[in-house]
N, C-alpha and C. Protein backbone atom coordinates (compact mmCIF):
# COMPACT_ATOMS: atom_id res chain seq x y z
N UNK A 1 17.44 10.20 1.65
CA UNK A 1 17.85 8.88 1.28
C UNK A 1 16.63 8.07 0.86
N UNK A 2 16.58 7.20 -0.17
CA UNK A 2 15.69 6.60 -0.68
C UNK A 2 15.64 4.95 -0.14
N UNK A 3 14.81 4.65 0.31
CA UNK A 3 14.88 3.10 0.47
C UNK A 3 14.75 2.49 -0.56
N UNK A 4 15.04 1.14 -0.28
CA UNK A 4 15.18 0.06 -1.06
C UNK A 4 14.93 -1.36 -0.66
N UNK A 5 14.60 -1.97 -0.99
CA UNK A 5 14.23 -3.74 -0.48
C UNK A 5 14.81 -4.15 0.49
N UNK A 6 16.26 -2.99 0.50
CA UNK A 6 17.19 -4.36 1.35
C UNK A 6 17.23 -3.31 2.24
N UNK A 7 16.78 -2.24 2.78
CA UNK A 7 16.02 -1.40 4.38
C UNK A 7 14.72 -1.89 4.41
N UNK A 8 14.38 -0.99 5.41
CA UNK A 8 13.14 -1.18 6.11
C UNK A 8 12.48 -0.03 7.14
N UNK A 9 11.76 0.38 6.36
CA UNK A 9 11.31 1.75 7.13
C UNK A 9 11.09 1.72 8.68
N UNK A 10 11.89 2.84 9.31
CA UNK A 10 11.63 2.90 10.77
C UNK A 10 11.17 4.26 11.35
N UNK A 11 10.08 3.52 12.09
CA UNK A 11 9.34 4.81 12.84
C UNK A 11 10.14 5.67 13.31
N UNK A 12 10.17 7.38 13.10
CA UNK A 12 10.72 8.31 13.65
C UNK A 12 10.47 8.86 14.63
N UNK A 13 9.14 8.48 15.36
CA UNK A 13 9.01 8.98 16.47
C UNK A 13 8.30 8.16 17.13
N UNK A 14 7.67 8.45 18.69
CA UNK A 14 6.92 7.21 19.57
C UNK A 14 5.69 7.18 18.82
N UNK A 15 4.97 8.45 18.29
CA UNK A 15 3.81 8.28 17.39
C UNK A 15 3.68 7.10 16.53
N UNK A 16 4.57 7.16 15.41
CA UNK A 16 4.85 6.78 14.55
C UNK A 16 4.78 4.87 14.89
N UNK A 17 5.80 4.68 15.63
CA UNK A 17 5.80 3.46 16.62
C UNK A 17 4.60 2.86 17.03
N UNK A 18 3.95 3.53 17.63
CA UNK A 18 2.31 3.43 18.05
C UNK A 18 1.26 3.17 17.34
N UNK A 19 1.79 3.61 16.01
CA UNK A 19 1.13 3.35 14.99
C UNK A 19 0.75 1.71 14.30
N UNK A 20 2.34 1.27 13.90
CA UNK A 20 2.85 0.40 13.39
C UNK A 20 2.44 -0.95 14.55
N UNK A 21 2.68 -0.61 15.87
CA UNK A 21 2.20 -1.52 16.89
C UNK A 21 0.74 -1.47 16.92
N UNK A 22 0.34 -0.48 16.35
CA UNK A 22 -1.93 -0.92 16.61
C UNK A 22 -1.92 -1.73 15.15
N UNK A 23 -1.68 -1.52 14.27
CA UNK A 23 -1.62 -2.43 13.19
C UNK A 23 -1.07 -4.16 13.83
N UNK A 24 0.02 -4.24 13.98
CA UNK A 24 0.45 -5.51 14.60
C UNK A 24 -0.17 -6.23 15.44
N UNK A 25 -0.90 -5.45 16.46
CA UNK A 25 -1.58 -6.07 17.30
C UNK A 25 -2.99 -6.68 16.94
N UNK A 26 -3.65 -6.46 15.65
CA UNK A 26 -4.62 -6.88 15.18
C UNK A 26 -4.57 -7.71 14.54
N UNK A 27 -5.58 -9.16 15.22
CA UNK A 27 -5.74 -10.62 15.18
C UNK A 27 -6.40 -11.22 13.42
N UNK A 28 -7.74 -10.14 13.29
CA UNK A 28 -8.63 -10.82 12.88
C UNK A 28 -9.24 -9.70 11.92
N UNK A 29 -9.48 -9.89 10.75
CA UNK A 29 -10.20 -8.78 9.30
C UNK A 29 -10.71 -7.72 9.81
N UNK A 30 -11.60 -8.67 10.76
CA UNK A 30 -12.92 -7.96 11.56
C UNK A 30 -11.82 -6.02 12.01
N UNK A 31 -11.51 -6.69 12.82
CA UNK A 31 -10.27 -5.77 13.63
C UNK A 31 -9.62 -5.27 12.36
N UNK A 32 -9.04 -5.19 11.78
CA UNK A 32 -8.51 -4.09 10.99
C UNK A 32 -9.34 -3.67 10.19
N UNK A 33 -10.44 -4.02 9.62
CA UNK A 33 -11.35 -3.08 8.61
C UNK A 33 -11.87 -2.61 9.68
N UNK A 34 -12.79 -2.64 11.13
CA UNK A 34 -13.00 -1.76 12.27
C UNK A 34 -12.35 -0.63 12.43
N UNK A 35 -10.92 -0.84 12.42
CA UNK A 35 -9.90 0.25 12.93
C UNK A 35 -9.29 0.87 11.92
N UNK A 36 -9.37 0.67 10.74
CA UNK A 36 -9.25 1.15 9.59
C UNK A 36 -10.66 2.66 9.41
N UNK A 37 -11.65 2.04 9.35
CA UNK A 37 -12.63 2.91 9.38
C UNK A 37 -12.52 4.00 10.14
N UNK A 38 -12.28 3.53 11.42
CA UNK A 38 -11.81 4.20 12.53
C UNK A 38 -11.20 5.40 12.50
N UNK A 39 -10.25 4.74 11.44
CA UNK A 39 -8.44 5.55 11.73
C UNK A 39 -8.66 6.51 10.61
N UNK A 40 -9.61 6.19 9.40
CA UNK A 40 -9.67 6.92 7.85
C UNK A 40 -10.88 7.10 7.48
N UNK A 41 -10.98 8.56 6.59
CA UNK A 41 -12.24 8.41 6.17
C UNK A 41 -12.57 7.49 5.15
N UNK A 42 -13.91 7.07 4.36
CA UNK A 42 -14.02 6.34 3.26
C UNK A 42 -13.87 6.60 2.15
N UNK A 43 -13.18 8.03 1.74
CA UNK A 43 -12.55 8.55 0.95
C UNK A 43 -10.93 7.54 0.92
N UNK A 44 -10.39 7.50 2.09
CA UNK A 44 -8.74 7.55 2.48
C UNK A 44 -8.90 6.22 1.86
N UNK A 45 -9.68 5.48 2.54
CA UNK A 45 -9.71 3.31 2.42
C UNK A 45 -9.60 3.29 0.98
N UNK A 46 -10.37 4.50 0.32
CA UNK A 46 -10.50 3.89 -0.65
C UNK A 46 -9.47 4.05 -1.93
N UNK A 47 -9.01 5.37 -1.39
CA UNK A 47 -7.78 5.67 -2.21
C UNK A 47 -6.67 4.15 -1.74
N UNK A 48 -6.44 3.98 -0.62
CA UNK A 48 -5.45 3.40 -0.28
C UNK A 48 -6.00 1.82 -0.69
N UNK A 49 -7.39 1.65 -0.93
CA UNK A 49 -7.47 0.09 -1.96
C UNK A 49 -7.37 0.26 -3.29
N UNK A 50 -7.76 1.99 -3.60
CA UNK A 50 -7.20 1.95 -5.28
C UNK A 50 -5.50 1.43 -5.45
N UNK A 51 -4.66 2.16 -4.59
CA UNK A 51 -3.15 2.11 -4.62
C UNK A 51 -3.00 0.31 -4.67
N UNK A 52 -3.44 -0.34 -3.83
CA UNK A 52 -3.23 -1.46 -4.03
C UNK A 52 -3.60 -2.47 -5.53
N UNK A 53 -5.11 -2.08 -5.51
CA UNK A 53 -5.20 -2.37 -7.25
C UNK A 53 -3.96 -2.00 -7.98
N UNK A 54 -3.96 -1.14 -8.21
CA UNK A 54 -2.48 -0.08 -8.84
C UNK A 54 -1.31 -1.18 -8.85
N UNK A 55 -1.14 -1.75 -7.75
CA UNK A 55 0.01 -2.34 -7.50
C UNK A 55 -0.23 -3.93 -7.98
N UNK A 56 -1.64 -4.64 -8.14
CA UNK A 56 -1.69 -5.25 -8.67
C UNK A 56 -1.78 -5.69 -10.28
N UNK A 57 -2.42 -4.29 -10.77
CA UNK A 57 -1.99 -4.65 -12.02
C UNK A 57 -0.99 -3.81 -12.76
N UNK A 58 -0.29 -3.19 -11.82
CA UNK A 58 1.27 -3.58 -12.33
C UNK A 58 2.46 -4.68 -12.35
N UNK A 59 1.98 -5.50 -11.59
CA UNK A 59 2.61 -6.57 -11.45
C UNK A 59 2.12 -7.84 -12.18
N UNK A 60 0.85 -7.39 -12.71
CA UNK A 60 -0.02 -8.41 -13.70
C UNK A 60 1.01 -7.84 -15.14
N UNK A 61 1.47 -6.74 -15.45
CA UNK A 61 2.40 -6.22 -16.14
C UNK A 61 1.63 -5.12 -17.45
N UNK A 62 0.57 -4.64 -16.09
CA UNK A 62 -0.18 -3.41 -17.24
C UNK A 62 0.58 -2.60 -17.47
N UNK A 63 0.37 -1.73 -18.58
CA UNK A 63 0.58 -0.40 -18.64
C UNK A 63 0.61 1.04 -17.39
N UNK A 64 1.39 1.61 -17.61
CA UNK A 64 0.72 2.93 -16.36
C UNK A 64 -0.71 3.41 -17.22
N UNK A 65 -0.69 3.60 -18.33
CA UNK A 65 -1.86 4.21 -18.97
C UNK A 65 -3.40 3.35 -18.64
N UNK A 66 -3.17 2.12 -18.84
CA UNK A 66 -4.21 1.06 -18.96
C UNK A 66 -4.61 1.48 -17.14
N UNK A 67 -3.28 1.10 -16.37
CA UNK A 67 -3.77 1.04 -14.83
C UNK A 67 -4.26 2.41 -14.41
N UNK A 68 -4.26 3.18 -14.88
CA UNK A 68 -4.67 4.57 -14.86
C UNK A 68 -6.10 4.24 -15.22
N UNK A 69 -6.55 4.08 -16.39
CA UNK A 69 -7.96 3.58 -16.87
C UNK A 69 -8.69 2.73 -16.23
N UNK A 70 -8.30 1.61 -15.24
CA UNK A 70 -8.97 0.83 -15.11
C UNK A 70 -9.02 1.26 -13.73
N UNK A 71 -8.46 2.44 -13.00
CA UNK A 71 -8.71 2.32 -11.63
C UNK A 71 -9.05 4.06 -11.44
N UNK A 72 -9.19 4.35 -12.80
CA UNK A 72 -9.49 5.98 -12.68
C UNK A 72 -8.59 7.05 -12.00
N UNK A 73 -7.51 6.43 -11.67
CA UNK A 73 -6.39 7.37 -11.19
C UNK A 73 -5.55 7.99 -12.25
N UNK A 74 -4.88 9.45 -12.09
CA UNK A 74 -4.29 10.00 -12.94
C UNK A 74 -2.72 8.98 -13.09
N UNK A 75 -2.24 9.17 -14.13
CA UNK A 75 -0.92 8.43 -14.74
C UNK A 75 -0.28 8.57 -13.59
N UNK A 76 0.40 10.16 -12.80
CA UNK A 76 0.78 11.10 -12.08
C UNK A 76 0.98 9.69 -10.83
N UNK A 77 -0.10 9.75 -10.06
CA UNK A 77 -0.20 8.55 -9.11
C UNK A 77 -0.06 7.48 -9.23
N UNK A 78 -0.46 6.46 -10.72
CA UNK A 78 0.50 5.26 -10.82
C UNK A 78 1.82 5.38 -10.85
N UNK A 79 2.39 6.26 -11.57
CA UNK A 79 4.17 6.48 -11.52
C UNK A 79 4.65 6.44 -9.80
N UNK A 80 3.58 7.29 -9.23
CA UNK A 80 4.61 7.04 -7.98
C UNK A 80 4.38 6.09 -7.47
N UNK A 81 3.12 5.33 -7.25
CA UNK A 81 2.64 3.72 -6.82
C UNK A 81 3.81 2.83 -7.44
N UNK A 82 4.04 3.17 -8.97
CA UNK A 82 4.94 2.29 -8.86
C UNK A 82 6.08 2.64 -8.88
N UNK A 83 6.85 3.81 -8.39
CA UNK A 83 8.14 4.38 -7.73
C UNK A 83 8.02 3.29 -6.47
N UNK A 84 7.18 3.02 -5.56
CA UNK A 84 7.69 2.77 -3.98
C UNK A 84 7.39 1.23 -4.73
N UNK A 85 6.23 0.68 -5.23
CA UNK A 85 6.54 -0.42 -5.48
C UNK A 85 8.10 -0.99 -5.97
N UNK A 86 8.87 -0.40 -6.93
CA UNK A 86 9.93 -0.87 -7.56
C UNK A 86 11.41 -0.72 -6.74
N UNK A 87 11.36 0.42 -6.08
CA UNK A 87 12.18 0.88 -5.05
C UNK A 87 11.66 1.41 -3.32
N UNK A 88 10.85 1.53 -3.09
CA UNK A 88 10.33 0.92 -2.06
C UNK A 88 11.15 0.54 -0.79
N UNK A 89 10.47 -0.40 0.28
CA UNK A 89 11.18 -1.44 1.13
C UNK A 89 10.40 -2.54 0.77
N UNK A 90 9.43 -3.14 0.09
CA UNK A 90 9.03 -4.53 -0.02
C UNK A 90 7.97 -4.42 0.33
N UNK A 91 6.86 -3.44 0.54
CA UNK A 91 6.16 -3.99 1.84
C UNK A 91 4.74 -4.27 0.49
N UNK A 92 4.84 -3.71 -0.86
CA UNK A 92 3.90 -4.06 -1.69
C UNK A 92 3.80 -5.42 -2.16
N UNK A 93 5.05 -5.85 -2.33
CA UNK A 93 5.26 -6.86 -3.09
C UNK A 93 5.10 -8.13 -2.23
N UNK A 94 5.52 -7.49 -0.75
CA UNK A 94 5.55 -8.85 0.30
C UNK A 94 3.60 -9.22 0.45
N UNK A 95 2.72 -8.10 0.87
CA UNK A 95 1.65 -8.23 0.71
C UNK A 95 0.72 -9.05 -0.61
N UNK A 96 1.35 -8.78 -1.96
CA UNK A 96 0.78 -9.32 -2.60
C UNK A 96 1.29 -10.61 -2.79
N UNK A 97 2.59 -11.10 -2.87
CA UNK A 97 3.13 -12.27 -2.73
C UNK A 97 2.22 -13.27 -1.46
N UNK A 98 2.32 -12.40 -0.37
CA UNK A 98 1.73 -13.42 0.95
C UNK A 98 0.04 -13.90 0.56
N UNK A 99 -0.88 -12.55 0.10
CA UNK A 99 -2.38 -12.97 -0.33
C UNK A 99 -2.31 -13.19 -2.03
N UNK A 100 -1.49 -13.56 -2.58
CA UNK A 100 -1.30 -14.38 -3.72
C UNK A 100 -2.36 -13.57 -4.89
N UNK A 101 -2.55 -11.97 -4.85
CA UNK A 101 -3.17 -11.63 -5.27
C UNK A 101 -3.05 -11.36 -6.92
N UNK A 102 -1.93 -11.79 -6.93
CA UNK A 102 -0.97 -11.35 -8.74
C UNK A 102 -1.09 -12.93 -9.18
């Protein structure tokens, strides 16, 4: 089953849960780029701040080709960045909406 805006992804297991609650529980930047590092290598952060670029300038209303170019990712990976962006649960769009990054 595919989500959509109007679900909301739920942890499948206590792991999973545990997860989503160490995220929540963090106050302050400091604390999540700490535990980020932590949690990923600087390979992972960085893929996962390319994905976000990705998501911003698709919503600036680039191209997949252009956002491919400008963030050095294959086409392959913007299509699916913007698969979960478009159908998704929200959680791209709520992020960039909340830090007003578009």
């Amino acid at each position: 089953m595919t989500n959509n805006q109007n679900e909301s992804f739920q942890p499948r297991n206590e792991k999973e849960k545990r997860l989503v609650e160490a995220f929540a529980s963090l106050k302050s930047k400091e604390d999540v780029a700490n535990f980020l590092r932590d949690l990923l290598t600087i390979a992972e952060i960085e893929e996962f701040a390319n994905r976000l670029e990705m998501v911003r300038l698709l919503l600036k209303g680039y191209s997949y080709l252009k956002v491919a170019k400008e963030t050095g990712s294959s086409t392959t990976t913007v299509t699916r960045v913007a698969h979960w962006l478009n159908h998704g649960c929200g959680g791209y769009k709520r992020v960039m909406n909340k830090l007003r990054y578009i």
